[in-house]
Protein backbone atom coordinates (compact mmCIF):
# COMPACT_ATOMS: atom_id res chain seq x y z
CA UNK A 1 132.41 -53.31 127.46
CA UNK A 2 133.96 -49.89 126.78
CA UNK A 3 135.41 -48.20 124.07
CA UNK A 4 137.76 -45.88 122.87
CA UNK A 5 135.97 -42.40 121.75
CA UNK A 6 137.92 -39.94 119.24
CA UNK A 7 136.54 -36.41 119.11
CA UNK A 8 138.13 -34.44 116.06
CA UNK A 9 136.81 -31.02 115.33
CA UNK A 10 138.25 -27.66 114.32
CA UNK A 11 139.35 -25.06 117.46
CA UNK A 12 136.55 -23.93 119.70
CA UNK A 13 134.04 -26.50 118.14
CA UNK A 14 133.56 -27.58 121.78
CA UNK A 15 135.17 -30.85 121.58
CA UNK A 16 136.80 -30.49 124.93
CA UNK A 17 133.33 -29.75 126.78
CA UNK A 18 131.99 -32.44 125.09
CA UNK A 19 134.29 -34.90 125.43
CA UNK A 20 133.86 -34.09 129.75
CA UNK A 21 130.70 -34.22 129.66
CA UNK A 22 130.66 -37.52 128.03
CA UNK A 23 133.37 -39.20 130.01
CA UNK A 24 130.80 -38.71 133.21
CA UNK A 25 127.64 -39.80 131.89
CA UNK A 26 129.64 -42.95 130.29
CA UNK A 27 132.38 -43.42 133.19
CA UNK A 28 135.26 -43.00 130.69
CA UNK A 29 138.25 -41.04 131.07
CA UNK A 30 139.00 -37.98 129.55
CA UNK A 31 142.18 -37.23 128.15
CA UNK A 32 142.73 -33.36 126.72
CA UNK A 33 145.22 -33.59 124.21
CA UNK A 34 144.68 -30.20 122.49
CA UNK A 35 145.71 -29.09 126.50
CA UNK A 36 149.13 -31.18 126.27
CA UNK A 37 150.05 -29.13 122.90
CA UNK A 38 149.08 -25.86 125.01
CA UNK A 39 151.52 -26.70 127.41
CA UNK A 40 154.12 -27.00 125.42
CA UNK A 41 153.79 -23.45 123.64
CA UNK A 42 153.17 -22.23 127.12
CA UNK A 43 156.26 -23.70 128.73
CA UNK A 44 158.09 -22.31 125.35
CA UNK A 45 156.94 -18.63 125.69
CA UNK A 46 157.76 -19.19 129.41
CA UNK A 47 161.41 -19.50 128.97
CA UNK A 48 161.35 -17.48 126.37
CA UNK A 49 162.16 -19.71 123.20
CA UNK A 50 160.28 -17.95 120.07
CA UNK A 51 157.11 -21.15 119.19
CA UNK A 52 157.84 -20.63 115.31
CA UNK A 53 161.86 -22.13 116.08
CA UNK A 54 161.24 -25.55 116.17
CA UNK A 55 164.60 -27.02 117.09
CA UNK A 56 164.58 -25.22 120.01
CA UNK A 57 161.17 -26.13 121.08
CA UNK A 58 161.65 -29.73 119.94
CA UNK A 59 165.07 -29.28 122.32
CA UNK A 60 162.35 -28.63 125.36
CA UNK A 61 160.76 -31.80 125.20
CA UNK A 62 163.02 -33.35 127.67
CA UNK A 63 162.10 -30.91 129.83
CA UNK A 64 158.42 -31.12 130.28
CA UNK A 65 156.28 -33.70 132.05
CA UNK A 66 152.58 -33.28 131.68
CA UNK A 67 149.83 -34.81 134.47
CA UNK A 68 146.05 -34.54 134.35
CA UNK A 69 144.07 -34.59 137.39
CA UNK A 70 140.97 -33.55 138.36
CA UNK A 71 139.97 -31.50 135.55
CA UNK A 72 143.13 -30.06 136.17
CA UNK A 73 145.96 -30.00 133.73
CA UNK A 74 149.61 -29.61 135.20
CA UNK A 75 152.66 -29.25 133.67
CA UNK A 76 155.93 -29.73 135.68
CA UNK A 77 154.12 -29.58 138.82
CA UNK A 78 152.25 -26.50 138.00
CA UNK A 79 149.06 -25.93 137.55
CA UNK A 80 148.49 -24.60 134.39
CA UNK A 81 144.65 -24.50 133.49
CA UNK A 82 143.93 -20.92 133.22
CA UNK A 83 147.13 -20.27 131.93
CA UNK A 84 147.21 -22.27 128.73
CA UNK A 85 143.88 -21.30 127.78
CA UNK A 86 144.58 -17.29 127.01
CA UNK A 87 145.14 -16.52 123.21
CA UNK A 88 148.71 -16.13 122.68
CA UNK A 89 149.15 -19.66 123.70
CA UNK A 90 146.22 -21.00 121.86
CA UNK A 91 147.21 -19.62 118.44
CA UNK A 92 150.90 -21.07 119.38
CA UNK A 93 149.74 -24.42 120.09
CA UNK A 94 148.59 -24.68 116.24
CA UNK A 95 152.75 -23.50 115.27
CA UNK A 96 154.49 -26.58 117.73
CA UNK A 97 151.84 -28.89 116.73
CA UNK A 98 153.31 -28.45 113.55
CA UNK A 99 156.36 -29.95 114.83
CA UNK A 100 157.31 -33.71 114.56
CA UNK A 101 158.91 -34.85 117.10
CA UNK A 102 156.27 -32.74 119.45
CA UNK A 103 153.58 -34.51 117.61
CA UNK A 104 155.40 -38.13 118.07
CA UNK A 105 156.33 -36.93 122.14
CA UNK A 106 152.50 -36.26 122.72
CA UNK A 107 150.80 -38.97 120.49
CA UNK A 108 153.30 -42.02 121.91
CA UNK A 109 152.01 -40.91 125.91
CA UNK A 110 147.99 -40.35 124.35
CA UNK A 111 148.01 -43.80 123.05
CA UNK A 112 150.05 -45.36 126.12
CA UNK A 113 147.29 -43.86 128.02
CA UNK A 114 144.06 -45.30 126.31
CA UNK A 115 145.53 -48.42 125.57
CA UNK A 116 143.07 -50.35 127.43
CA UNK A 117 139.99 -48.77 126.23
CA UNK A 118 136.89 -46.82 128.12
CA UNK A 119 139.24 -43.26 126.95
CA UNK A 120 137.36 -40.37 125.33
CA UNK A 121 139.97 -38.40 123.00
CA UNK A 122 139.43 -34.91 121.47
CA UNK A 123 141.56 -32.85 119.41
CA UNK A 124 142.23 -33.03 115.28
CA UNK A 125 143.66 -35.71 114.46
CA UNK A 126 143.11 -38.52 117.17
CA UNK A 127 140.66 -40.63 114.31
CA UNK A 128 143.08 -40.59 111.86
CA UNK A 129 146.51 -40.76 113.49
CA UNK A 130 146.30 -41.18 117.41
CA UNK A 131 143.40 -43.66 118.07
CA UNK A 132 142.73 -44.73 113.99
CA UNK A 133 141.49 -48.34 115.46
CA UNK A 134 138.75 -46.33 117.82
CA UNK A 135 135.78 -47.71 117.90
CA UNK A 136 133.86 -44.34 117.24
CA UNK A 137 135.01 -41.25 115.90
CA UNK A 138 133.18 -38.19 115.86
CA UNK A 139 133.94 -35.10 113.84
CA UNK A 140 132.28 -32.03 115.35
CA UNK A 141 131.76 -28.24 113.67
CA UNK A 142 130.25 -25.25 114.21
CA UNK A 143 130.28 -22.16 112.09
CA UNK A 144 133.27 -19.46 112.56
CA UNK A 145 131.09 -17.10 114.25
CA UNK A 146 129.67 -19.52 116.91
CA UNK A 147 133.02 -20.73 117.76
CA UNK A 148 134.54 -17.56 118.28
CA UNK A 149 131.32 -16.43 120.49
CA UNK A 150 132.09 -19.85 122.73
CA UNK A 151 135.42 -18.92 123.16
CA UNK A 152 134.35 -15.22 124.00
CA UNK A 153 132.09 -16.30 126.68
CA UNK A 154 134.71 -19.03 127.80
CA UNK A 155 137.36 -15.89 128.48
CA UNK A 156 134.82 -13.89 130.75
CA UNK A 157 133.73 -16.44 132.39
CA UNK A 158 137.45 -17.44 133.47
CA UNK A 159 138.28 -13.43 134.34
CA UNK A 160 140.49 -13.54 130.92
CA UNK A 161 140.14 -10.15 128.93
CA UNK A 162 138.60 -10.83 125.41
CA UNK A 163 137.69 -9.24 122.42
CA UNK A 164 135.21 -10.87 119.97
CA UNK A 165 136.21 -9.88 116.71
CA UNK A 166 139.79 -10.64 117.41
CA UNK A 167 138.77 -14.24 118.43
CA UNK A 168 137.12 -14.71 115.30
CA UNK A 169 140.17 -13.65 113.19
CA UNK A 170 142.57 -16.07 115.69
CA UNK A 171 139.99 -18.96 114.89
CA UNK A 172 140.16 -18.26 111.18
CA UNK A 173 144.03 -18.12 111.01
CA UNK A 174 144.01 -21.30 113.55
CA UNK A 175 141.88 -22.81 110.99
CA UNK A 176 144.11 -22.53 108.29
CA UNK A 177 147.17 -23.69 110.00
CA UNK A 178 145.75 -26.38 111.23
CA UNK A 179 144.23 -27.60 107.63
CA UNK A 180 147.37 -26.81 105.68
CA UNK A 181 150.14 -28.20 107.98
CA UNK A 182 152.54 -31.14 106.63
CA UNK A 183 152.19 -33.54 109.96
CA UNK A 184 148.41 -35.02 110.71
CA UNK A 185 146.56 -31.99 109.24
CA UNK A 186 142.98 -31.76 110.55
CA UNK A 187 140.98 -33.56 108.38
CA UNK A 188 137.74 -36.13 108.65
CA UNK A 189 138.70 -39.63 108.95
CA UNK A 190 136.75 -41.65 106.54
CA UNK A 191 134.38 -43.78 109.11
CA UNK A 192 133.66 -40.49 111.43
CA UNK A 193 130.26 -39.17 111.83
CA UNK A 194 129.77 -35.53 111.59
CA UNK A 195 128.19 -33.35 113.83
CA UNK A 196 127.22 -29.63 113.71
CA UNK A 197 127.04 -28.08 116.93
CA UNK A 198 126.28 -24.53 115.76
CA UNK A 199 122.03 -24.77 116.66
CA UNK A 200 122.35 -27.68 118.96
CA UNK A 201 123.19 -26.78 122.85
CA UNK A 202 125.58 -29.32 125.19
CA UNK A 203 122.79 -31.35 126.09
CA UNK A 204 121.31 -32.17 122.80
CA UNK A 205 125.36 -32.43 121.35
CA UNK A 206 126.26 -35.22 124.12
CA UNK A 207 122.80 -36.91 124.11
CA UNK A 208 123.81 -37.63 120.38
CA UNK A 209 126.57 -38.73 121.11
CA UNK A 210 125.85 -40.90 123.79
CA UNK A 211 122.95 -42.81 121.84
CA UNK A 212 125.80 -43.20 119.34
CA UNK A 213 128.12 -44.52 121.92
CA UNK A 214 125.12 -47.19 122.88
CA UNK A 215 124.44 -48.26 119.66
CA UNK A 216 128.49 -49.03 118.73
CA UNK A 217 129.03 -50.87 122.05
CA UNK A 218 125.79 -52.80 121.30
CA UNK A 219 127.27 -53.94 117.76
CA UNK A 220 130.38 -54.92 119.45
CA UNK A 221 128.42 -57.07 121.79
């Protein structure tokens, strides 16, 4: 029997990671939503259409087709993985996501998707709004100043220039949008289990997890 997993965290709580990490010890698929809202601010700032006007980005939608393969993430044919990962598009993401119909564009393909079950989700609000009948939902955190040291390593390790304590003012800001907006705000669903990553590394995060993962399916059983 498999699941559906939803992963809900704040940016740079290292969902994403995670959630990959999980989908091959468990045979699941992965499915990166925060990465489809990336490529939407991306393909916005591409042609030039200012993220913070939503009718025009909203007017885009018809324009963009999103595929995931590989551990690759492309976006009208292109391949897009570096690219919607550098900061200007990251802090954008949080101003679309803002943005009805982009939410209801990107939540009706995520739930066409892991319709069938054996998906792992991650981004902030797939417990509460995109998967709220998933059979486990995680919440994971980590303090502001691990975050923003994940996502500086994360940048020099893809050849992306980075500066720390602008990171940690980007994840601060991203926090606060993200809390405060008016369409599926991050928030804890009521029947998540939290997890703090800040002291724990990848091993000892998905290990939890997984044991979780074991112990639901088990119930279901």
């Amino acid at each position: 029997m498999k699941i559906n997993i939803a992963i809900d965290g704040p940016a740079a709580a290292g969902k994403s990671t995670i959630a990959k990490i999980l989908a091959k010890k468990l045979n699941y698929t992965y499915i990166d939503t925060g990465a489809m809202y990336r490529c939407v601010a991306y393909f916005a700032l591409k042609n030039h259409v200012d993220p913070q006007d939503e009718m025009k980005v909203c007017q885009l939608l018809k324009d963009i087709h999103i595929d995931m393969k590989a551990d690759k993430i492309y976006l009208n044919g292109e391949d897009v993985s570096k690219k919607i990962r550098e900061n200007e598009v990251s802090m954008q993401a949080s101003s679309v996501s803002r943005y009805k119909d982009v939410r209801e564009f990107l939540v009706s393909q995520q739930r066409q998707l892991a319709k069938n079950g054996g998906f792992i989700l991650d981004g902030r609000d797939i417990g509460t709004v995109v998967l709220p009948d998933a059979k486990l939902k995680i919440y994971q955190v980590a303090s502001i100043e691990c975050r923003a040291l994940r996502r500086h390593k994360e940048n020099i390790e893809r050849g992306l220039e980075s500066n720390l304590e602008e990171i940690k003012a980007e994840i601060e800001s991203r926090d606060y949008q993200d809390m405060h907006r008016d369409i599926s705000p991050l928030k804890k669903a009521d029947d998540a289990i939290e997890i703090d990553t800040s002291n724990m590394t990848l091993e000892e995060v998905s290990q939890t997890i997984y044991k979780l993962v074991t112990e639901r399916v088990n119930e279901l059983c």
